[in-house]
PDB file of N, CA and C in Angstrom:
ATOM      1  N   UNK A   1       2.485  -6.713 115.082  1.00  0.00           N
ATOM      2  CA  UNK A   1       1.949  -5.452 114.619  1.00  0.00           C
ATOM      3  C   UNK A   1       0.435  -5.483 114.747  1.00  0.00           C
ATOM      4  N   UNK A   2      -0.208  -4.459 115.279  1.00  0.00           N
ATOM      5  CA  UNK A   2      -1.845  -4.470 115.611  1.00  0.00           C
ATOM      6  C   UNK A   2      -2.154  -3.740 114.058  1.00  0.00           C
ATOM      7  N   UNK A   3      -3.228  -4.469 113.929  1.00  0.00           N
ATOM      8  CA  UNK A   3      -3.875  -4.385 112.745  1.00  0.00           C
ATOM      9  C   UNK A   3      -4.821  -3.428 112.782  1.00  0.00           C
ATOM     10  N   UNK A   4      -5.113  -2.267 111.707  1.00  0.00           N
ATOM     11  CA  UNK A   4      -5.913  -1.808 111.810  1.00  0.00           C
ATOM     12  C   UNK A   4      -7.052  -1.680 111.029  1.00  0.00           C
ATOM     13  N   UNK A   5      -8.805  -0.951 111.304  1.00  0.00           N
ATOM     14  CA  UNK A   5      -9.189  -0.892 110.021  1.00  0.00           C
ATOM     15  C   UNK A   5      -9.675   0.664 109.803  1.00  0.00           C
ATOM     16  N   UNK A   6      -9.071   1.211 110.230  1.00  0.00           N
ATOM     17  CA  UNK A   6      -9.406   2.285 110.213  1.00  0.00           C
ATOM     18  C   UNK A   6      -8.557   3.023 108.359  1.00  0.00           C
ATOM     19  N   UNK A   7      -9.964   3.457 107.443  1.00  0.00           N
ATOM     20  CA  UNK A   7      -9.305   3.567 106.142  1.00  0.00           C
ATOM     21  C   UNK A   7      -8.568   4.775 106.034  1.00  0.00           C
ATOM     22  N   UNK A   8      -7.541   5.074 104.688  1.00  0.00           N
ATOM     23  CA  UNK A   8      -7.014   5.898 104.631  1.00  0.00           C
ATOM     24  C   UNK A   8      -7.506   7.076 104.261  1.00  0.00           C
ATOM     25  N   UNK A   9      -8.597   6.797 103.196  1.00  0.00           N
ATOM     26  CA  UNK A   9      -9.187   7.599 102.810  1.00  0.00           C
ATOM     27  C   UNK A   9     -11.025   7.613 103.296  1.00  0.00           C
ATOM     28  N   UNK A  10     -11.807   8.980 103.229  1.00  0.00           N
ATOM     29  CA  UNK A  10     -12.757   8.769 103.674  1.00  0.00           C
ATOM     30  C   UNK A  10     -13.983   8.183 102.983  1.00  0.00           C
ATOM     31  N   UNK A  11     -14.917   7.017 104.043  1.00  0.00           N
ATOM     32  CA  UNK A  11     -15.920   6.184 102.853  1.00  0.00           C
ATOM     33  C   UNK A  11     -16.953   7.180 102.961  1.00  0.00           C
ATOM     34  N   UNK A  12     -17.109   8.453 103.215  1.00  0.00           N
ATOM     35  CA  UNK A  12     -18.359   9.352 103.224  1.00  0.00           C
ATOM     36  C   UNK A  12     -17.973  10.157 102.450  1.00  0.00           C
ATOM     37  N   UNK A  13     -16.773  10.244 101.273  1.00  0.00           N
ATOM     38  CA  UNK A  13     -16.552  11.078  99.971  1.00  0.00           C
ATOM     39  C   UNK A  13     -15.486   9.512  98.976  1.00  0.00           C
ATOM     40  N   UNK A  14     -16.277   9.033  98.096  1.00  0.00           N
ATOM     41  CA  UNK A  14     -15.709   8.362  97.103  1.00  0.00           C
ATOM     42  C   UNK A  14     -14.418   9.122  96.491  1.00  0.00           C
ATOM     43  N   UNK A  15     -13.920   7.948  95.998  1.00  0.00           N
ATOM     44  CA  UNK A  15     -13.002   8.578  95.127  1.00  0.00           C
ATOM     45  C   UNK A  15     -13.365   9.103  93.903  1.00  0.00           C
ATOM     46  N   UNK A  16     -14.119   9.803  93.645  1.00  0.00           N
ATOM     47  CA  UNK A  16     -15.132  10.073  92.646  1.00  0.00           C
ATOM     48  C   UNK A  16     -13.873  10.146  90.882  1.00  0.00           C
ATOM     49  N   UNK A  17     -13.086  10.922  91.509  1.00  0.00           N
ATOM     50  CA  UNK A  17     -11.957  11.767  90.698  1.00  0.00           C
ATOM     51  C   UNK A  17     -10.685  10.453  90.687  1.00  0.00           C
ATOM     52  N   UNK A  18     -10.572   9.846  91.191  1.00  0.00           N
ATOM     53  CA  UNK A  18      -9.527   8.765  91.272  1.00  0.00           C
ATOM     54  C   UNK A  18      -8.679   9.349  91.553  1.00  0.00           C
ATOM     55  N   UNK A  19      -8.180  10.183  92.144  1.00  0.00           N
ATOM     56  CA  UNK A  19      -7.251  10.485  92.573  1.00  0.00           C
ATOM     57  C   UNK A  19      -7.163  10.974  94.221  1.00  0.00           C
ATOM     58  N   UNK A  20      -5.843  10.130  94.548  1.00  0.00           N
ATOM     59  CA  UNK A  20      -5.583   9.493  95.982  1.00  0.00           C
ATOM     60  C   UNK A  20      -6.226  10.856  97.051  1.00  0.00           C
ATOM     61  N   UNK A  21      -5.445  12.019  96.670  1.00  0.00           N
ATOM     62  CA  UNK A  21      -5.769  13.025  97.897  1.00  0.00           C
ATOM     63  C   UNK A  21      -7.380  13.703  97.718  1.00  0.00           C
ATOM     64  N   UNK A  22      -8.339  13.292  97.176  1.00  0.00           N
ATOM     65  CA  UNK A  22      -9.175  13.829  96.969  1.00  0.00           C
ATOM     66  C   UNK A  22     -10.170  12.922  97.871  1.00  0.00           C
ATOM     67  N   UNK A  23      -9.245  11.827  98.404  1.00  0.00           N
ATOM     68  CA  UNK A  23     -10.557  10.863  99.737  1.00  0.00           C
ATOM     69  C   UNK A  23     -10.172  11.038 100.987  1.00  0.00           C
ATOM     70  N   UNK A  24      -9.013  11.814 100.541  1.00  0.00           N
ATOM     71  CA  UNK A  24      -8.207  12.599 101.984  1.00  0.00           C
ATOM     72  C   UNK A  24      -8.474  13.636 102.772  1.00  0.00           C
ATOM     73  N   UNK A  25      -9.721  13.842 102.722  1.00  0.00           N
ATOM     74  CA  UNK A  25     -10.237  15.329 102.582  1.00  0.00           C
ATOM     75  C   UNK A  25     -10.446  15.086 104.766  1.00  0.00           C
ATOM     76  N   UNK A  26     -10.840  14.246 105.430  1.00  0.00           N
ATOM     77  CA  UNK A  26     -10.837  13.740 106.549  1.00  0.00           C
ATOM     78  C   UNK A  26      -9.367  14.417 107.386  1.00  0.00           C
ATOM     79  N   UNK A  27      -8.357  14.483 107.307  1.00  0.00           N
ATOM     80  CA  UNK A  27      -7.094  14.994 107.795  1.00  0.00           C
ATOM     81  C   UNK A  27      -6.903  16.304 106.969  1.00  0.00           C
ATOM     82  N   UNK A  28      -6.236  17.379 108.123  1.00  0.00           N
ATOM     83  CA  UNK A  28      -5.505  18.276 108.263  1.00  0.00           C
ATOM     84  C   UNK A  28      -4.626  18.374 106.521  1.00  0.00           C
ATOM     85  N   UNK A  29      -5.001  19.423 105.448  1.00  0.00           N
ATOM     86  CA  UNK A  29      -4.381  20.015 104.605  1.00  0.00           C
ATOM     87  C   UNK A  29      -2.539  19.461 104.728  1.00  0.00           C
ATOM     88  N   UNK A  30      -2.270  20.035 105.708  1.00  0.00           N
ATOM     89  CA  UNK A  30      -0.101  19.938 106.209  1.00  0.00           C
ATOM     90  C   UNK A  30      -0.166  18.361 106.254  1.00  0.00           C
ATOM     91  N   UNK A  31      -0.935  17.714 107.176  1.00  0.00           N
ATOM     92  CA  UNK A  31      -0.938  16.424 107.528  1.00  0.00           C
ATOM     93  C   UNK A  31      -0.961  15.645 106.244  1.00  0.00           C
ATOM     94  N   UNK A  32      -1.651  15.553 105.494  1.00  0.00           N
ATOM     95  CA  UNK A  32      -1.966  14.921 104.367  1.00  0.00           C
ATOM     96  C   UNK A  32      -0.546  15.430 103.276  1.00  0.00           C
ATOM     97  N   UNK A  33      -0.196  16.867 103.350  1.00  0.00           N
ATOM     98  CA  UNK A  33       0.998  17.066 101.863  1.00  0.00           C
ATOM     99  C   UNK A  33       2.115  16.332 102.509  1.00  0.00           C
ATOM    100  N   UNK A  34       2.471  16.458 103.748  1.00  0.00           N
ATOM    101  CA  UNK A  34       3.854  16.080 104.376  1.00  0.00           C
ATOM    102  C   UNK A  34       3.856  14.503 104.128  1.00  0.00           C
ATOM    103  N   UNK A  35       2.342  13.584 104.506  1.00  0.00           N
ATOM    104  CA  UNK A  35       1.973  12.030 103.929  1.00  0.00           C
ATOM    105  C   UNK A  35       2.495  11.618 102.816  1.00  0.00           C
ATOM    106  N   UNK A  36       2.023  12.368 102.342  1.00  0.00           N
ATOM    107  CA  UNK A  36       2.385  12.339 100.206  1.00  0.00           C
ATOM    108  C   UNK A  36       3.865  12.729 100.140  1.00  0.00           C
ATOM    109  N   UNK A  37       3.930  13.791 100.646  1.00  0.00           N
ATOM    110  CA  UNK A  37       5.953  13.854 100.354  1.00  0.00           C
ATOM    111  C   UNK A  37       6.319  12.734 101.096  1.00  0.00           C
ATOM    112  N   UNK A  38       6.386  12.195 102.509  1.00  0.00           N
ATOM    113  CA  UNK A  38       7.309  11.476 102.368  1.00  0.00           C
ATOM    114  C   UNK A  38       6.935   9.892 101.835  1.00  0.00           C
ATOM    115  N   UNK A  39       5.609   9.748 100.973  1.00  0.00           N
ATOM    116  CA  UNK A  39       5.553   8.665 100.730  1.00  0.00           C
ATOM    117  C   UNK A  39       5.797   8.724  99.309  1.00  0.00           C
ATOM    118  N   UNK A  40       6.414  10.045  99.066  1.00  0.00           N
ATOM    119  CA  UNK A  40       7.073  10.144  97.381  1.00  0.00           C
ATOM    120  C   UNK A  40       6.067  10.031  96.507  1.00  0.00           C
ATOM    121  N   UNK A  41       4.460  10.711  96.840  1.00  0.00           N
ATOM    122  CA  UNK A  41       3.636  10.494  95.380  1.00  0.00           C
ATOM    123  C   UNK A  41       3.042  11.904  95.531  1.00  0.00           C
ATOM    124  N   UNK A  42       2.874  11.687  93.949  1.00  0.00           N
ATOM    125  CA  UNK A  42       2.245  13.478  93.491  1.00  0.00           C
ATOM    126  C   UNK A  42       0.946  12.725  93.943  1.00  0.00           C
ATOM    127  N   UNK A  43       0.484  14.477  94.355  1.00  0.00           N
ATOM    128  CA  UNK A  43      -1.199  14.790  94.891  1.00  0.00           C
ATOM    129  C   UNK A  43      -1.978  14.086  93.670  1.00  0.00           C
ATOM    130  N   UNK A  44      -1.633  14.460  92.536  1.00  0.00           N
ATOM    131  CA  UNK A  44      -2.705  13.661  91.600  1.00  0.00           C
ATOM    132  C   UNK A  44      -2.404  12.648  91.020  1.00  0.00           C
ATOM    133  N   UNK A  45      -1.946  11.686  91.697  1.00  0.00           N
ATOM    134  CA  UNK A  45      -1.547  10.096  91.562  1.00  0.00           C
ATOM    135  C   UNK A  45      -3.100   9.395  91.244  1.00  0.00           C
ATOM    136  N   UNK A  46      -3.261   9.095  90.243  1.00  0.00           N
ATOM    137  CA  UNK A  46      -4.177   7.754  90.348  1.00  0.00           C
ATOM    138  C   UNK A  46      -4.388   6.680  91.019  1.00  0.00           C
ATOM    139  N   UNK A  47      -5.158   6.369  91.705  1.00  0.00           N
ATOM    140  CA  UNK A  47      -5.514   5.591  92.916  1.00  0.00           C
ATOM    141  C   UNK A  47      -4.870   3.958  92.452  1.00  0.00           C
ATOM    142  N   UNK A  48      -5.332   3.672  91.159  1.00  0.00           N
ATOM    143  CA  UNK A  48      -4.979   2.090  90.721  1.00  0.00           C
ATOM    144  C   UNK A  48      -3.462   2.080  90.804  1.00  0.00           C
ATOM    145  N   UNK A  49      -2.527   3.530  90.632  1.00  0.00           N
ATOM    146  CA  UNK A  49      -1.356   3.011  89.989  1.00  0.00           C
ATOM    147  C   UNK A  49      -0.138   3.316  91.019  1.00  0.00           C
ATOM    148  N   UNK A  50      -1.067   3.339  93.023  1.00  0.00           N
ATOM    149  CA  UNK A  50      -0.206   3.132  93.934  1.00  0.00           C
ATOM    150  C   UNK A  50       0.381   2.067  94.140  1.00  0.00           C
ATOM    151  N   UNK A  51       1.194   1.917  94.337  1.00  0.00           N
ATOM    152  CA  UNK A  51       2.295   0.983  94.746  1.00  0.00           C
ATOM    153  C   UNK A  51       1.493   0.332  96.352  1.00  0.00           C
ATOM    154  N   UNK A  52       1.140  -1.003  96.509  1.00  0.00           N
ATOM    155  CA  UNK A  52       0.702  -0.951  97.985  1.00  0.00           C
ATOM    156  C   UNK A  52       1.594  -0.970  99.320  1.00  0.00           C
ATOM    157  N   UNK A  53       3.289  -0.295  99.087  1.00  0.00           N
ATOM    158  CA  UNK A  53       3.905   0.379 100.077  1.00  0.00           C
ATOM    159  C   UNK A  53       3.706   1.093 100.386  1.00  0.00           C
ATOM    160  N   UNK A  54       3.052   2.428  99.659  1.00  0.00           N
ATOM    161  CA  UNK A  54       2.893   3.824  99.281  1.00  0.00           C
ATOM    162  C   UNK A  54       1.618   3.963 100.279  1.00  0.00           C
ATOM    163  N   UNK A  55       0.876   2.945  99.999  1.00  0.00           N
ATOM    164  CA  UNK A  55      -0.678   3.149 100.989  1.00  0.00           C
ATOM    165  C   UNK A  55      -0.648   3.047 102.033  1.00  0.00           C
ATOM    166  N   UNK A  56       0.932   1.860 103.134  1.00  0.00           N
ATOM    167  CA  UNK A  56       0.977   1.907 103.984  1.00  0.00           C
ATOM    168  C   UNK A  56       2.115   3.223 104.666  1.00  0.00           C
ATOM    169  N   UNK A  57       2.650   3.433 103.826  1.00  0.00           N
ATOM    170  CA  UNK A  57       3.343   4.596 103.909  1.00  0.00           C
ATOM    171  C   UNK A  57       2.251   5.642 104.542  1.00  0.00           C
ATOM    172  N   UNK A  58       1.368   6.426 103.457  1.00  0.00           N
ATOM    173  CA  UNK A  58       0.473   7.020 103.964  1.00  0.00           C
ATOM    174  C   UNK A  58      -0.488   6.393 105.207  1.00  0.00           C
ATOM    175  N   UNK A  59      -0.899   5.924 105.316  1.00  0.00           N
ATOM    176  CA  UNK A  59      -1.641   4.933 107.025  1.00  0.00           C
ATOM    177  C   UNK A  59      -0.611   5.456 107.691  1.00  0.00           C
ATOM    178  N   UNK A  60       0.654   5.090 107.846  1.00  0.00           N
ATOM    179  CA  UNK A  60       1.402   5.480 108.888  1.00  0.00           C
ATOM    180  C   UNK A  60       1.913   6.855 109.215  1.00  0.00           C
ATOM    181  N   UNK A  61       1.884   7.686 108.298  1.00  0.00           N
ATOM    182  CA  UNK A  61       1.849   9.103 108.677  1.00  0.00           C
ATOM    183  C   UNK A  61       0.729   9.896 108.532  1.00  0.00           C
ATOM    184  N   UNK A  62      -0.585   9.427 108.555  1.00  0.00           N
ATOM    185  CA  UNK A  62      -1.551  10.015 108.963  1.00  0.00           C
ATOM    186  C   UNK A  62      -2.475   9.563 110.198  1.00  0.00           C
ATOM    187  N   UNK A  63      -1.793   8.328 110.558  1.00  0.00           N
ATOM    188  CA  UNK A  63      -2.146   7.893 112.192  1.00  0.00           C
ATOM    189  C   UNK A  63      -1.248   7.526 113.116  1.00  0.00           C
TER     190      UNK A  63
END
């Protein structure tokens, strides 16, 4: 598997709010809700209390 480092969320808006879709702001509105549905987390998930499947979940349906 090629490794990547490209982040999920963007480092030119913090997570100021801790919450996951608010560093998501970098991808497409559809792109990003369809991420979150199928990685099964509400939009206002707290960043600490992802699961780190969930993060690669999202990586993989937003690249």
């Amino acid at each position: 598997m090629k490794r990547s480092t490209t982040p999920v969320t963007s480092p030119a808006k913090p997570l100021n709010s801790g919450h996951i879709k608010a560093g998501a702001v970098q991808y497409p509105a559809h792109r990003v809700d369809a991420a979150f549905a199928e990685a099964g987390l509400d939009r206002g998930r707290v960043v600490a209390f992802v699961h780190p499947d969930r993060w690669l979940t999202l990586f993989e349906r937003l690249h």
